[in-house]
N, C-alpha and C. Protein backbone atom coordinates (compact mmCIF):
# COMPACT_ATOMS: atom_id res chain seq x y z
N UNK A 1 0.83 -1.19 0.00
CA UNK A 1 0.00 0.00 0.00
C UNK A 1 0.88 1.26 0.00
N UNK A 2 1.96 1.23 0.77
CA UNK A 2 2.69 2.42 0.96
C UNK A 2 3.51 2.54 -0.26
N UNK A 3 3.66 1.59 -1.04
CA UNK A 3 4.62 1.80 -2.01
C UNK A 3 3.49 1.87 -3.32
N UNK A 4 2.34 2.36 -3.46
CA UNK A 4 1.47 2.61 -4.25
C UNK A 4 1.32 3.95 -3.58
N UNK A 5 1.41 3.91 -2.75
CA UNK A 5 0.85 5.99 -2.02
C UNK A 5 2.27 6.31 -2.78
N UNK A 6 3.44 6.12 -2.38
CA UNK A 6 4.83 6.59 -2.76
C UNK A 6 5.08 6.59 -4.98
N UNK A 7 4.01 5.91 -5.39
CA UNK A 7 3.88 6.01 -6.76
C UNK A 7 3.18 7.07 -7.01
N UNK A 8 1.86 7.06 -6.68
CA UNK A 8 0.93 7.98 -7.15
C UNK A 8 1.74 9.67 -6.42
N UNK A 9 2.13 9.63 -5.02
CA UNK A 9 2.30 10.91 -4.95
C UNK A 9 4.29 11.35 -4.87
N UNK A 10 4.89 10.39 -5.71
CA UNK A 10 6.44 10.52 -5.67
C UNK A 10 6.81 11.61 -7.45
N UNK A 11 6.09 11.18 -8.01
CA UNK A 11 6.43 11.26 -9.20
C UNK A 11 5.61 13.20 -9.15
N UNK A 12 4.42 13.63 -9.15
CA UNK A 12 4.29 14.75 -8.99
C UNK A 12 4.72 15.93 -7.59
N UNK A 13 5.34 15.02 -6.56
CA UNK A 13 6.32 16.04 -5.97
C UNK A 13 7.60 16.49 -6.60
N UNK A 14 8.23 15.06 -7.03
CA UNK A 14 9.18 15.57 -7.77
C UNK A 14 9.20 16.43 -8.98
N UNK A 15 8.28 16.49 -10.10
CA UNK A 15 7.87 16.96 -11.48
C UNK A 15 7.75 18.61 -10.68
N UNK A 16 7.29 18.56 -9.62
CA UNK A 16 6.68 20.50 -9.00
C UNK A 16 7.93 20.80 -8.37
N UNK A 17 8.50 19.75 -7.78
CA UNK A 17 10.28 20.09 -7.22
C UNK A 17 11.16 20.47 -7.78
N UNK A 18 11.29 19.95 -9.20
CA UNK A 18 12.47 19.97 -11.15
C UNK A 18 11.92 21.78 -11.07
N UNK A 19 10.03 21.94 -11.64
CA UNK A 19 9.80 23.21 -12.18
C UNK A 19 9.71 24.17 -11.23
N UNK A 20 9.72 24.41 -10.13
CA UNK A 20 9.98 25.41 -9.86
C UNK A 20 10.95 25.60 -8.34
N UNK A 21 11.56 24.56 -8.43
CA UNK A 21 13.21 24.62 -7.46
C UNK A 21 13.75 24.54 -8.29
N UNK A 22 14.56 24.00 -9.37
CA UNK A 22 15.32 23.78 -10.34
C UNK A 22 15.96 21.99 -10.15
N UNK A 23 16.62 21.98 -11.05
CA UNK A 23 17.36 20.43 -10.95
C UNK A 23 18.07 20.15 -9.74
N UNK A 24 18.30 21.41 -9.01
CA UNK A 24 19.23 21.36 -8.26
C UNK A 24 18.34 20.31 -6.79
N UNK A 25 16.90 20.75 -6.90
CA UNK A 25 16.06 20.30 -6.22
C UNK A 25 16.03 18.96 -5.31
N UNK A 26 16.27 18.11 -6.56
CA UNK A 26 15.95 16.72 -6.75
C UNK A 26 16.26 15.77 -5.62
N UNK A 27 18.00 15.74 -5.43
CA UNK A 27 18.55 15.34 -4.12
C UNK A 27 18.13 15.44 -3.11
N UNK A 28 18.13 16.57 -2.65
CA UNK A 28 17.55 17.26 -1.78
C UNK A 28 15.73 16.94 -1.33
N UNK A 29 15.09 16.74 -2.30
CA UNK A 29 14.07 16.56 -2.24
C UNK A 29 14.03 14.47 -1.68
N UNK A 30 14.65 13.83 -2.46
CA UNK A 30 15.05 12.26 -2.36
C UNK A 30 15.32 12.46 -0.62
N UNK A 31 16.40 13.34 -0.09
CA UNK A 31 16.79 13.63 1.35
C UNK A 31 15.60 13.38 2.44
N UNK A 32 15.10 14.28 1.52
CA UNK A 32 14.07 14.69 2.85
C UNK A 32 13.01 13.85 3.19
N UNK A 33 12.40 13.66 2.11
CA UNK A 33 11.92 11.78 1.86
C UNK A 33 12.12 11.01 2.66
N UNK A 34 13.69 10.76 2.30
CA UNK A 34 13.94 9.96 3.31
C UNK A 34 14.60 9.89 4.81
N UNK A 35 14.22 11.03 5.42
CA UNK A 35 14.51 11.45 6.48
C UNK A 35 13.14 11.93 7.16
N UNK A 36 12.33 12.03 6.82
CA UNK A 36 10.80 12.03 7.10
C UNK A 36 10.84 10.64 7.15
N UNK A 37 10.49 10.00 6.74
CA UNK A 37 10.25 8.12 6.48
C UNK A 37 10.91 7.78 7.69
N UNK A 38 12.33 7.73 7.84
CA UNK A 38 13.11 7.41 9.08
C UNK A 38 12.85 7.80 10.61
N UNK A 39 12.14 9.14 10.36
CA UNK A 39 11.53 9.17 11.89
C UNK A 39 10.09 9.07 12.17
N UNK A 40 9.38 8.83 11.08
CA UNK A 40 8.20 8.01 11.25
C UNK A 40 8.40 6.69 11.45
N UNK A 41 9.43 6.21 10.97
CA UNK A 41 9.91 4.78 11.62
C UNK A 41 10.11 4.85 12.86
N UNK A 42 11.02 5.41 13.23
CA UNK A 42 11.42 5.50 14.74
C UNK A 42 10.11 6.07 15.32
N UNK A 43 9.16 7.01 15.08
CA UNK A 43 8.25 7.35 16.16
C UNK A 43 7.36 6.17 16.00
N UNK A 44 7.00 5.68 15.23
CA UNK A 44 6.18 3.77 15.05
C UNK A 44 6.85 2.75 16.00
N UNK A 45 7.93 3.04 16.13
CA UNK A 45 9.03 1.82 17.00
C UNK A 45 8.61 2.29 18.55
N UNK A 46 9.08 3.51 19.03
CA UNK A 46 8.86 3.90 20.06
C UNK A 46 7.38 3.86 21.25
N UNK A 47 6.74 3.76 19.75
CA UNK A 47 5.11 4.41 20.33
C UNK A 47 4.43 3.42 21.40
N UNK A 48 4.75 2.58 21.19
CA UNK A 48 4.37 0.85 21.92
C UNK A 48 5.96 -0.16 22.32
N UNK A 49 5.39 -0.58 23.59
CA UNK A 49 6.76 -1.82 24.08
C UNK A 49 6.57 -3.01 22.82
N UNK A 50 7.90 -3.32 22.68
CA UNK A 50 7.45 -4.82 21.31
C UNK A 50 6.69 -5.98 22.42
N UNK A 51 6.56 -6.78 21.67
CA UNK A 51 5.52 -8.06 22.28
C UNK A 51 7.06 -8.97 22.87
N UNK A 52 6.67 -9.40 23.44
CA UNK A 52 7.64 -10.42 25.07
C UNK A 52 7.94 -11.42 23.82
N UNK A 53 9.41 -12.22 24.14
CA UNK A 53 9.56 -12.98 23.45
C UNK A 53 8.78 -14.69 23.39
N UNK A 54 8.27 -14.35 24.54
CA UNK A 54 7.31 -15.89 25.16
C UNK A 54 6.10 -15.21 24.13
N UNK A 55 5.80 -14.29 24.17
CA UNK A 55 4.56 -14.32 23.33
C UNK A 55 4.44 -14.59 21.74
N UNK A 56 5.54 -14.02 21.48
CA UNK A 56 5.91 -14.38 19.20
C UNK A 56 5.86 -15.79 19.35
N UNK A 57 5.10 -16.34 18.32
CA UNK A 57 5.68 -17.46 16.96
C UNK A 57 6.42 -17.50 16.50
N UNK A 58 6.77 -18.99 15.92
CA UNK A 58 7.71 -18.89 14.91
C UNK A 58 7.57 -17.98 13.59
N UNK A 59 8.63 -17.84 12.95
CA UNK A 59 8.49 -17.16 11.56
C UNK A 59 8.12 -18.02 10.63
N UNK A 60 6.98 -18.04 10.16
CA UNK A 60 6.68 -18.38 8.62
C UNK A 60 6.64 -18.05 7.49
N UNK A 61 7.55 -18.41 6.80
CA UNK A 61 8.14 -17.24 5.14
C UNK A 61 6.29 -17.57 4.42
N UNK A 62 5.52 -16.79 3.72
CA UNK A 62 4.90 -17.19 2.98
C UNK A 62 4.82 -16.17 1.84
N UNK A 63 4.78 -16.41 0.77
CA UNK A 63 4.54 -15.09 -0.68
C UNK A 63 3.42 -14.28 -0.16
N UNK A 64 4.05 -13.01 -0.59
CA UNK A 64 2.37 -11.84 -0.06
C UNK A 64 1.27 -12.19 -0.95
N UNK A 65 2.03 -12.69 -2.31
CA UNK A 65 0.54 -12.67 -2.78
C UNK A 65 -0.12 -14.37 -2.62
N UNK A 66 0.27 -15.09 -1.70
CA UNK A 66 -0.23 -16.21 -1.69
C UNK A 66 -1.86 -16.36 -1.11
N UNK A 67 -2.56 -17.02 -1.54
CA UNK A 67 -3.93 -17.59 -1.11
C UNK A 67 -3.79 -17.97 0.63
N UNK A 68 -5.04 -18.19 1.06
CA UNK A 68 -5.19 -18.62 2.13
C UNK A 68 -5.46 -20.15 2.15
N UNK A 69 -5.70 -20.86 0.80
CA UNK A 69 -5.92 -22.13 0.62
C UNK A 69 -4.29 -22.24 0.66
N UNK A 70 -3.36 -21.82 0.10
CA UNK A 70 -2.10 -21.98 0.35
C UNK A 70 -1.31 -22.10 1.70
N UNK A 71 -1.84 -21.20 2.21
CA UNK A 71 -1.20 -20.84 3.62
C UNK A 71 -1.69 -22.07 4.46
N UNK A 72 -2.95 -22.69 4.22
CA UNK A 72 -3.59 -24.12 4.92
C UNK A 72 -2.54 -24.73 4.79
N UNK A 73 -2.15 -25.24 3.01
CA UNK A 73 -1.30 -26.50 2.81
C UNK A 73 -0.14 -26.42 3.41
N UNK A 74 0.43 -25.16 3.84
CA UNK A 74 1.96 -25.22 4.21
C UNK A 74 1.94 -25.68 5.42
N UNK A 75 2.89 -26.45 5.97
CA UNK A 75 2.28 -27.28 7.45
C UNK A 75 3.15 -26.59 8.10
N UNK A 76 4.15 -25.94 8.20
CA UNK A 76 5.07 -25.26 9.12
C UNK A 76 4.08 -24.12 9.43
N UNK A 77 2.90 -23.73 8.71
CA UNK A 77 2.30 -22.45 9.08
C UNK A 77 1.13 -23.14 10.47
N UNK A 78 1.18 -24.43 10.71
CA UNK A 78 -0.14 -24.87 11.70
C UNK A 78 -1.35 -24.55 11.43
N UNK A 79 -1.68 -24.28 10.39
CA UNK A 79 -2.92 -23.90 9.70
C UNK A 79 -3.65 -25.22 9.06
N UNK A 80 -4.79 -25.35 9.10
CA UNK A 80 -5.87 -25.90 8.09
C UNK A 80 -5.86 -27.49 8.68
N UNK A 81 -7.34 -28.13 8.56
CA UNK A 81 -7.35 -29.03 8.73
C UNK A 81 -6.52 -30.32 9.43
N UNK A 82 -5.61 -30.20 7.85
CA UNK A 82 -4.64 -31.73 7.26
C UNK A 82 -2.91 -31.49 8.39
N UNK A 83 -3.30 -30.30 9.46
CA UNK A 83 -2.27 -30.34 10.33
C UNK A 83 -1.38 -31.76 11.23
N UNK A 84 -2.48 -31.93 11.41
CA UNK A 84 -2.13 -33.80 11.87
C UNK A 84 -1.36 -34.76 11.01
N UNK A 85 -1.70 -34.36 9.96
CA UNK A 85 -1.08 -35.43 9.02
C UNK A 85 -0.07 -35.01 8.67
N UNK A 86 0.98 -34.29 8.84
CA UNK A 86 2.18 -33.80 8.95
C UNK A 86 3.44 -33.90 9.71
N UNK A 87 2.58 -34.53 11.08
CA UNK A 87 3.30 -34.09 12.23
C UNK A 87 3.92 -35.43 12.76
């Protein structure tokens, strides 16, 4: 999602940044980007304690764009039915 907000509104900051800052703009503009981004990271990190390590799961790699009928079959995910028959 964020990298569809960063399409639709990257390309006409920069195009209004070129015409009327000049070329010189551009860097500068990429900078700030990404120095805004970085402490919205950090104020997202800060805002809440992380979760206890007794409380996480394991990691399960799965494709973003995978199905949820998918995510059943994978048995390392403990999902769906046919869990038993794995184990």
């Amino acid at each position: 999602m964020m990298s569809g907000a960063g399409a639709v509104t990257g390309s006409p900051m920069a195009a209004l940044s070129l015409e009327y800052l000049g070329t010189a703009s551009f860097f500068p503009l990429l900078a700030t980007t990404q120095v805004v981004t970085a402490l919205i990271v950090v104020v997202r990190m800060t805002a809440r304690p992380s979760v206890p390590g007794a409380a996480q799961g394991p990691f399960v790699a799965i494709p973003e764009a995978s199905t949820a009928m998918a995510a059943s079959l994978n048995p390392e995910t403990g999902m769906g039915r046919y869990r038993s028959c794995w184990r």
